[in-house]
Protein backbone atom coordinates (compact mmCIF):
# COMPACT_ATOMS: atom_id res chain seq x y z
CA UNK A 1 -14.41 25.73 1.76
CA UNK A 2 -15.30 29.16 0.83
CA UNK A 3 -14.72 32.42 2.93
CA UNK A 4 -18.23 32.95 3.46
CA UNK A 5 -18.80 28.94 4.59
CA UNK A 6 -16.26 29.66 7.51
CA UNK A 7 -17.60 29.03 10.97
CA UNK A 8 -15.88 31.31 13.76
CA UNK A 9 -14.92 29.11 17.26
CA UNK A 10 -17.29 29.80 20.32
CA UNK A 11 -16.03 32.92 21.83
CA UNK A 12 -16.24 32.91 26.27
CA UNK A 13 -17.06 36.33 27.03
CA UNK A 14 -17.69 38.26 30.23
CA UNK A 15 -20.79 38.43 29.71
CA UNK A 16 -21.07 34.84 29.86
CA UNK A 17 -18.87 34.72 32.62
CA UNK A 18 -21.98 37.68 34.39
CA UNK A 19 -24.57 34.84 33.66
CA UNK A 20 -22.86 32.21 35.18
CA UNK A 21 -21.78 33.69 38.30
CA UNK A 22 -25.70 35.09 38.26
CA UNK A 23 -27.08 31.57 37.88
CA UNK A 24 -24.33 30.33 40.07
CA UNK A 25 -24.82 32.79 43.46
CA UNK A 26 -28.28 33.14 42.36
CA UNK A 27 -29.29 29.46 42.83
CA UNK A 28 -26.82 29.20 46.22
CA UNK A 29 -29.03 32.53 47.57
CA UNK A 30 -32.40 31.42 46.39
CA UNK A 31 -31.64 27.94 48.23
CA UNK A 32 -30.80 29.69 51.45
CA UNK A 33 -34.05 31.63 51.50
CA UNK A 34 -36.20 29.06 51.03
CA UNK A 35 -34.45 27.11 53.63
CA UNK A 36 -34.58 29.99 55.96
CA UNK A 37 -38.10 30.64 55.61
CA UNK A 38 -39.33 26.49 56.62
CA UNK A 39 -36.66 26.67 59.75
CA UNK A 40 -38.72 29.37 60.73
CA UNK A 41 -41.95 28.51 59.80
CA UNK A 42 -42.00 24.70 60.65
CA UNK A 43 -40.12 24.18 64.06
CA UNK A 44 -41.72 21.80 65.95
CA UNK A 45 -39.55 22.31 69.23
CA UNK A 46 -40.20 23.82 72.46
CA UNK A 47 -39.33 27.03 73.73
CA UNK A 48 -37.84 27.45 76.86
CA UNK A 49 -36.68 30.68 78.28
CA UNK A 50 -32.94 29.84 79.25
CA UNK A 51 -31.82 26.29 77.31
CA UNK A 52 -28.87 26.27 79.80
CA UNK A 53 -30.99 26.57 83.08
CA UNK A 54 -33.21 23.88 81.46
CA UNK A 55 -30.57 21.67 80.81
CA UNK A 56 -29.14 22.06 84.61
CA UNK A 57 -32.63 21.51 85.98
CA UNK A 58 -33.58 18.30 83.70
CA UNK A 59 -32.74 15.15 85.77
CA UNK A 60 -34.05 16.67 89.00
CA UNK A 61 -37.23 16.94 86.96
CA UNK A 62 -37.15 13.40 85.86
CA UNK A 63 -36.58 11.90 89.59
CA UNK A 64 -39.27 14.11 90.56
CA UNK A 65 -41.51 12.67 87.62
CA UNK A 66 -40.61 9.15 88.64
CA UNK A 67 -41.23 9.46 92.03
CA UNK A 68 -44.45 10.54 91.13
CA UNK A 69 -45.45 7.80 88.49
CA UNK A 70 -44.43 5.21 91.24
CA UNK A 71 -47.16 6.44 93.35
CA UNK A 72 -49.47 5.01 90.42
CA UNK A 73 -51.58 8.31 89.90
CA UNK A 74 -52.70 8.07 86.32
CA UNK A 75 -54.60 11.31 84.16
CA UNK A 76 -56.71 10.79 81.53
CA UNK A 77 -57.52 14.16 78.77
CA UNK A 78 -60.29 14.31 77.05
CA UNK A 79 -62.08 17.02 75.09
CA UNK A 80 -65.79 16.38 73.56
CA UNK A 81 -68.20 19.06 72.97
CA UNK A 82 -66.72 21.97 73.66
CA UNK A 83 -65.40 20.93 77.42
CA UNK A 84 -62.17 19.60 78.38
CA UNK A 85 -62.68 17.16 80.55
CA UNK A 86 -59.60 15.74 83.11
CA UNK A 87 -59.94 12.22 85.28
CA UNK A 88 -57.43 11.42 87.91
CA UNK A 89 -57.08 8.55 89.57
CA UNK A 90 -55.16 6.32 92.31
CA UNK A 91 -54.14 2.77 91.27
CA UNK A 92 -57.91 0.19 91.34
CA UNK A 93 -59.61 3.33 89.37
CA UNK A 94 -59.37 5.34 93.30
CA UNK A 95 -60.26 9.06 92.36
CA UNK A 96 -57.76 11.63 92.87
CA UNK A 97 -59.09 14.80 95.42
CA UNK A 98 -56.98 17.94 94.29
CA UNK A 99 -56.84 21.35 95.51
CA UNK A 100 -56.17 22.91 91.67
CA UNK A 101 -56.03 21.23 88.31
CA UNK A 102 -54.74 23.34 85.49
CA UNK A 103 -54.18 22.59 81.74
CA UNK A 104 -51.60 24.94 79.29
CA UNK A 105 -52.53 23.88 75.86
CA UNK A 106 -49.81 24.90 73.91
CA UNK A 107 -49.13 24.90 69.61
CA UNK A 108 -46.28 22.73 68.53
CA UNK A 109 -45.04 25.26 65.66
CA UNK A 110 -45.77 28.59 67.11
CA UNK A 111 -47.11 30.62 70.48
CA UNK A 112 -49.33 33.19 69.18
CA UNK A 113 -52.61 30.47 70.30
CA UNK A 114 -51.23 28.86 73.37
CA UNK A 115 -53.89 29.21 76.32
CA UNK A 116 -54.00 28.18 80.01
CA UNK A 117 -57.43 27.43 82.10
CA UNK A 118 -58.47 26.09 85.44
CA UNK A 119 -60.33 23.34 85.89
CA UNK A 120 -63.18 23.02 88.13
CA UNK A 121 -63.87 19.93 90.26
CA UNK A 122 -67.02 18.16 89.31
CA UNK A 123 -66.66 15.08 91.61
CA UNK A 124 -65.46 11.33 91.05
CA UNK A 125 -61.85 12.48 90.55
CA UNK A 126 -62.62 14.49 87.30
CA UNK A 127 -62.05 17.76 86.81
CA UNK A 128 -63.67 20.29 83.66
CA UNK A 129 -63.85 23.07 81.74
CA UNK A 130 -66.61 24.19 79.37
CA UNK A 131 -64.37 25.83 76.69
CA UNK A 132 -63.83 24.63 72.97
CA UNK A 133 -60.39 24.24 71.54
CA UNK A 134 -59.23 25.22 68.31
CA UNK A 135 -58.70 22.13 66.00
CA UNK A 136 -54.97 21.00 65.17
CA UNK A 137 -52.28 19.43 67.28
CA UNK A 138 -51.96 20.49 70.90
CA UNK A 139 -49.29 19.71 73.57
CA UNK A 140 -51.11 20.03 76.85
CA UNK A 141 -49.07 20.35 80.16
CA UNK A 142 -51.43 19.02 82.84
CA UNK A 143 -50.56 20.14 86.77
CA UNK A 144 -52.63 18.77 90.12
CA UNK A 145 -52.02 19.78 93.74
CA UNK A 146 -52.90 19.00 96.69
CA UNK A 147 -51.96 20.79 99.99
CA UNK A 148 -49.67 23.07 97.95
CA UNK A 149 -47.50 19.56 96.81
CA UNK A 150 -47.91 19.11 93.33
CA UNK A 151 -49.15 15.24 92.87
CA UNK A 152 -49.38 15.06 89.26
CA UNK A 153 -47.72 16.85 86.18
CA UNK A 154 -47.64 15.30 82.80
CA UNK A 155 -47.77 16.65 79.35
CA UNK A 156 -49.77 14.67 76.52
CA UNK A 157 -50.06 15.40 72.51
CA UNK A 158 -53.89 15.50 71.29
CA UNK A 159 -55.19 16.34 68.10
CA UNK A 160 -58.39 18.38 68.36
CA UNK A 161 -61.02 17.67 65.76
CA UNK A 162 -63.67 20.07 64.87
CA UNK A 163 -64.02 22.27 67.98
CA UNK A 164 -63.90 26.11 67.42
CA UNK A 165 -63.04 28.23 70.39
């Protein structure tokens, strides 16, 4: 082998050891970003203002709810045409007579469209409101009293198609 033929041995230098540690913390960072940006961009939970007074006040909400649904009141949501449209009724199709009827439509993912409206009484048990709602998934909290007691209060998922508010 001649002198000139000689191959030198691969050399680890710091500045190898600067492009690893680059790629290394680099790929760890750029991870956490990303990861940070669809936590806070895709959360599909609720938000409640105090998770611990929520938590306390839970199962009196559900025996309150279940008294309720053993009465046999039953809602039904719709929206078509630009009006939201609620029906109560009493078990055998009965209509419901309340005092107020209110629906909170409320985004999924974020709060920044959420919207709550009264809804007038228009006889037969059903209760409306001529106002269009933006298209997308909607989780509607729907309240009805009657003599100040509140007789129904359920919450339903809809997917508006086409309307435009």
């Amino acid at each position: 082998m001649r002198a000139s033929e000689h191959k030198t041995a691969f050399q680890f230098t710091g500045y190898h050891m600067v492009g690893v540690m680059v790629a290394f913390f680099g790929t760890i960072i750029s991870v956490n970003l990303l990861m940070a940006y669809y936590a806070t961009s895709t959360w599909s939970g609720l938000v409640v203002p105090n998770s611990y007074v929520a938590s306390q006040e839970f199962n009196g909400k559900v025996a309150a709810l279940q008294k309720m649904m053993a009465t046999g009141i039953r809602g039904e949501l719709s929206i078509v045409n630009g009006q939201i449209r609620y029906r109560l009724t009493w078990p055998e199709e009965k209509p419901v007579a309340a005092d107020e009827v209110t629906a909170s439509f409320k985004r999924p993912v974020s709060e920044d469209q959420d919207f709550t409206v009264r809804l007038q009484p228009v006889g037969n048990g059903t209760y409306m409101l001529k106002q269009s709602v933006e298209p997308g998934h909607w989780i509607v909290e729907l309240k009805a009293s009657s003599g100040g007691q509140l007789i129904m209060h359920e919450a339903v998922r809809i997917d508006a198609q086409g309307e435009a508010r």
